[in-house]
Protein backbone atom coordinates (compact mmCIF):
# COMPACT_ATOMS: atom_id res chain seq x y z
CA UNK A 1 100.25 137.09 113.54
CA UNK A 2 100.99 135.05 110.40
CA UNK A 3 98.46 132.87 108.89
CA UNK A 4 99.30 129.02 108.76
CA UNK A 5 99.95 128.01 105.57
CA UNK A 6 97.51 124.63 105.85
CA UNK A 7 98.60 123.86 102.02
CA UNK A 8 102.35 123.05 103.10
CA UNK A 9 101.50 121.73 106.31
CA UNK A 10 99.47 119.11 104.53
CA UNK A 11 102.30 118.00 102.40
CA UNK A 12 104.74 118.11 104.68
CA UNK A 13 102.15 115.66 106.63
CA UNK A 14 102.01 113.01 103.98
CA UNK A 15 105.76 113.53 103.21
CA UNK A 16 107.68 113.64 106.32
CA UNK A 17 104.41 111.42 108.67
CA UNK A 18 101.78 109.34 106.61
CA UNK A 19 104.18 108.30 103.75
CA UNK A 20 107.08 107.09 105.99
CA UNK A 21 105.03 105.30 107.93
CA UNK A 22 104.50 102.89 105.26
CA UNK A 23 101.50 104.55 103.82
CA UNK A 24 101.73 103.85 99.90
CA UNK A 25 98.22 103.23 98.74
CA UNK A 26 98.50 106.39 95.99
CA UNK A 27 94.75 106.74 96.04
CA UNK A 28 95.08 107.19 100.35
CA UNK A 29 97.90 109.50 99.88
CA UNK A 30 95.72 111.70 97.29
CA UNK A 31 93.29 111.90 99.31
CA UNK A 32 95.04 113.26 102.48
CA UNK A 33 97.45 115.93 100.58
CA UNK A 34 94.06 117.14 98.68
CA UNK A 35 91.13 117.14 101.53
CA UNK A 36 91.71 119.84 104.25
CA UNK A 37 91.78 118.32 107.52
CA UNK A 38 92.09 122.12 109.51
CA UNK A 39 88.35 122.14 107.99
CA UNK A 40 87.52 118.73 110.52
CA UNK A 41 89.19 120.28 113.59
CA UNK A 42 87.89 122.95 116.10
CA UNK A 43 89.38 126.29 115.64
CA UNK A 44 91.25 126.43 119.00
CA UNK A 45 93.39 123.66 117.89
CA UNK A 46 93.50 124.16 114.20
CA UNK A 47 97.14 125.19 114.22
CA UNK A 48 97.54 121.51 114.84
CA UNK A 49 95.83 119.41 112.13
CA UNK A 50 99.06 118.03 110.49
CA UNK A 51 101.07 117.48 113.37
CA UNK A 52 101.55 114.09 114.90
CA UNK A 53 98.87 114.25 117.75
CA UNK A 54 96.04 112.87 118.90
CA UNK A 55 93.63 116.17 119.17
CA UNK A 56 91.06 115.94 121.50
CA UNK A 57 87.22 116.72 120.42
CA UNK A 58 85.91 116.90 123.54
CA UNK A 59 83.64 114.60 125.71
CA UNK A 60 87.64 112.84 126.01
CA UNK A 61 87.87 111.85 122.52
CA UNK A 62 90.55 112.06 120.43
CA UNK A 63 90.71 112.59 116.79
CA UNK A 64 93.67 109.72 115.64
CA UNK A 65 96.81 110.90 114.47
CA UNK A 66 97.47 111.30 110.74
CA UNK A 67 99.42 108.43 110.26
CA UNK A 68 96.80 106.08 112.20
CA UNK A 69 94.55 107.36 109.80
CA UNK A 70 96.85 106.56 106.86
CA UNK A 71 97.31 103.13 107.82
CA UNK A 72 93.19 102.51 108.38
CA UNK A 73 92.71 103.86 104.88
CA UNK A 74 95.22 101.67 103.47
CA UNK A 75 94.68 98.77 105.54
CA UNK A 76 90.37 98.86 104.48
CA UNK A 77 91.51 99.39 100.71
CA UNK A 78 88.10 101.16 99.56
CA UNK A 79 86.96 100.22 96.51
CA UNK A 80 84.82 102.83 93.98
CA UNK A 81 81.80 100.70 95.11
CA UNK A 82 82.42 100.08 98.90
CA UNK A 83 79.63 100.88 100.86
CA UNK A 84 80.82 101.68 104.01
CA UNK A 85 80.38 102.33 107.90
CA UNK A 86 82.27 104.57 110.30
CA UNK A 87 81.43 103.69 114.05
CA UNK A 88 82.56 106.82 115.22
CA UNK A 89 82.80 109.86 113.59
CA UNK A 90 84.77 111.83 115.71
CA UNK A 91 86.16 115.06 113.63
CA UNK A 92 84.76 113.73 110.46
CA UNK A 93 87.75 113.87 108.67
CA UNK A 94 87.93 110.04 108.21
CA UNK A 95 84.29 109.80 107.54
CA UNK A 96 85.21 112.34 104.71
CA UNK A 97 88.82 110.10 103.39
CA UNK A 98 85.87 107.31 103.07
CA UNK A 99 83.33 109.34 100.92
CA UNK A 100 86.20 110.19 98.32
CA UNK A 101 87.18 106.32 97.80
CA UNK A 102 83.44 104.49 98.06
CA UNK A 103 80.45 104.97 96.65
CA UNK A 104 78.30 105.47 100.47
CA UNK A 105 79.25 106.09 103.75
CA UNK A 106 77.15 106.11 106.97
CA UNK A 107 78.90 107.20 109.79
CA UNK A 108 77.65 106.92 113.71
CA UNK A 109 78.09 109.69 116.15
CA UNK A 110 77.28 108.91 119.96
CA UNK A 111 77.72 112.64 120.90
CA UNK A 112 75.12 115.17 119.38
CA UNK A 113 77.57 118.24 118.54
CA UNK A 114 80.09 116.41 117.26
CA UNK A 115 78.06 114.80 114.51
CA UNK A 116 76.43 118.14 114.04
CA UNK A 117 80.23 119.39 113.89
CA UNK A 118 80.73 116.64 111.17
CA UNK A 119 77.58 116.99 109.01
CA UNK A 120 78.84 120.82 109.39
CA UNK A 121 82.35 120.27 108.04
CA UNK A 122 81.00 117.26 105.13
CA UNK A 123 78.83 119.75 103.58
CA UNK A 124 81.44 122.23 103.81
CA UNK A 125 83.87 120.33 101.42
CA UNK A 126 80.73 119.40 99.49
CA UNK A 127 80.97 115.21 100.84
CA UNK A 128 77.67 114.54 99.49
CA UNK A 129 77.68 110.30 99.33
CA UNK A 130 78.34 110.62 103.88
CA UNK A 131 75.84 110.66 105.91
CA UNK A 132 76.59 110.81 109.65
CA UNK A 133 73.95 109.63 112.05
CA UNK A 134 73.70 110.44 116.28
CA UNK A 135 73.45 106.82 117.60
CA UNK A 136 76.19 104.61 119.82
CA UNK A 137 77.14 101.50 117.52
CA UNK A 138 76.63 99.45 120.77
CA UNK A 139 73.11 99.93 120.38
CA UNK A 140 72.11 100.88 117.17
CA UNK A 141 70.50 98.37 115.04
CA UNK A 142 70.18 98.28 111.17
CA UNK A 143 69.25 95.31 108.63
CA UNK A 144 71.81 96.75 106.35
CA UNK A 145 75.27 95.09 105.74
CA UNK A 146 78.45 96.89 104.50
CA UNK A 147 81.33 95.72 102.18
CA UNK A 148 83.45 97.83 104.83
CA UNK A 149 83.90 99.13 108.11
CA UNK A 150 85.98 101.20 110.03
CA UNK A 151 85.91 101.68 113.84
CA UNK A 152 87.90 104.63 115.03
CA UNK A 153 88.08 103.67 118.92
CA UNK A 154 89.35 100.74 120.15
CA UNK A 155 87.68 97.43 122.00
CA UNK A 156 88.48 94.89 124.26
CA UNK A 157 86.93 92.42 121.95
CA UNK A 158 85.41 92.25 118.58
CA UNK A 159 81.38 93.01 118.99
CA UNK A 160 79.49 90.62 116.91
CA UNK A 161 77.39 93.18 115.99
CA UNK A 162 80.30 94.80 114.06
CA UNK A 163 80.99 91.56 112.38
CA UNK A 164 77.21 90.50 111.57
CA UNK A 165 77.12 94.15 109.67
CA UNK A 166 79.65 92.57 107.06
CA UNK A 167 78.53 91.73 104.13
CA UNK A 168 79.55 88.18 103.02
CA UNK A 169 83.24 89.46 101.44
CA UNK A 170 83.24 92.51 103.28
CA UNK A 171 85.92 94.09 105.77
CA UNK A 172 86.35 95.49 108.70
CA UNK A 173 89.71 97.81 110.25
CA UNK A 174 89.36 97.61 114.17
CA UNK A 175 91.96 98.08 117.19
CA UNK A 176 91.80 95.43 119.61
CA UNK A 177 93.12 94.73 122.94
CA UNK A 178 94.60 96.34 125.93
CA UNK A 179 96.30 99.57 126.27
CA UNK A 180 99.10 100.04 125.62
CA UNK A 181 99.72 96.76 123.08
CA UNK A 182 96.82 97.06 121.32
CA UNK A 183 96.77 95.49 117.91
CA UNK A 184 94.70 97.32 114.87
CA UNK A 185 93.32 94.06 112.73
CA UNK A 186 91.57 93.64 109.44
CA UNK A 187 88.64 91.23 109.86
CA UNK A 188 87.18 89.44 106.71
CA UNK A 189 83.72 88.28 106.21
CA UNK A 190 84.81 85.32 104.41
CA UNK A 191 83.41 82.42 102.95
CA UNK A 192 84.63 79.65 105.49
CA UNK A 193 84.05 82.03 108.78
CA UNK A 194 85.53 85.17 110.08
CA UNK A 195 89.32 85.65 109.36
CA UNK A 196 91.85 88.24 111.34
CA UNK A 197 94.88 89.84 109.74
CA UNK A 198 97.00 91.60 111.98
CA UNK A 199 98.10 94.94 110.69
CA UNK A 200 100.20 97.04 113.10
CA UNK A 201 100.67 97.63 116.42
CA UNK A 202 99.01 101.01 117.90
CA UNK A 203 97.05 102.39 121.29
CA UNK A 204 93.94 104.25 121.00
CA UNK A 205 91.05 105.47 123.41
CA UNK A 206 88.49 102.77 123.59
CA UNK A 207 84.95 103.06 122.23
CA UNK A 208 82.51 103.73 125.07
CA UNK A 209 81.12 100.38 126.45
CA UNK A 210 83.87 98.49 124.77
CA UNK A 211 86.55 98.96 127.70
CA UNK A 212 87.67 96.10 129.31
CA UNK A 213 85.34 94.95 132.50
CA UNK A 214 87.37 96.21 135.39
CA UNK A 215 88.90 93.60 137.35
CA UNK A 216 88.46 93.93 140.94
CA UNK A 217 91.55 93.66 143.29
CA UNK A 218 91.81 92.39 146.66
């Protein structure tokens, strides 16, 4: 049996995926040919970390594809000094991306092994500056804003709760919408009220509790 070579696999990822797909931020593209994403993904599927699918975690979620991943990096635009919140940690790997570009990252986890799975793989590639918490971001409550957030599930609709995290400035990558014309948005914190940018079109796995309410038919 031969032994992956993870090394190519990662820059044949950012070559021939992340990089075509308009990703051009040099400091994203850095950071996904150096940090091993095998390291974020369970053994069984390991053999899979670069390709171009969603991988499932368990519990039916989904880590997003590289080239999601890409574009929510790029889209955010971390700055050295971001302080910065993941609402759903998942594999950990994007929880990692944001620990090389800010300065702080707190990162929620509804489901109890897979944070321990993160925390497992963070100190693993030495990510000292991310902490990930077990909490759902639908009810967790904090008197801390962030200059940036990024939600790796989708919703229906914006929470407020997401926005009133933002600090005044601050930013915030989401997908919105219905599947399967969902649209992944940058919201600002600005001055004169919230403002939306849309980014790309996509279709992810909604954040629990942030599904649409089913409609009943007759």
């Amino acid at each position: 049996m031969s032994t992956m070579d993870y090394d190519k696999a990662r820059e044949l990822m950012v070559e021939q995926q992340v990089r075509p797909w308009d990703v051009l931020d040099p400091r994203v593209l850095e950071v996904m040919a150096t940090l091993p994403r095998e390291a974020f993904i369970a053994p069984a599927h390991r053999n899979l970390a670069y390709s171009d699918l969603a991988l499932p975690l368990g519990h039916g979620e989904f880590a997003m594809k590289p080239v999601i991943e890409g574009r929510a990096l790029q889209g955010i635009a971390f700055e050295p000094g971001d302080d910065v919140l993941v609402i759903g940690t998942g594999s950990g790997y994007l929880t990692a991306c944001a620990g090389r570009l800010a300065r702080e990252v707190i990162s929620l986890e509804r489901h109890a092994d897979l944070a321990d799975a993160a925390r497992a793989a963070l100190a693993e590639q030495a990510v000292g500056n991310a902490q990930v918490i077990h909490a759902d971001a639908l009810t967790w409550t904090t008197d801390r804003r962030f200059s940036a957030i990024l939600v790796t599930g989708a919703v229906d609709t914006i929470p407020q709760r997401f926005v009133d995290w933002l600090q005044p400035g601050g930013r915030m990558f989401i997908v919105r919408g219905r599947s399967p014309a969902m649209e992944a948005v940058l919201v600002r914190n600005d001055v004169n009220g919230v403002r939306i940018q849309s980014l790309f079109e996509t279709d992810l796995p909604y954040l629990v509790g942030a599904a649409p309410a089913p409609t009943f038919q007759f």
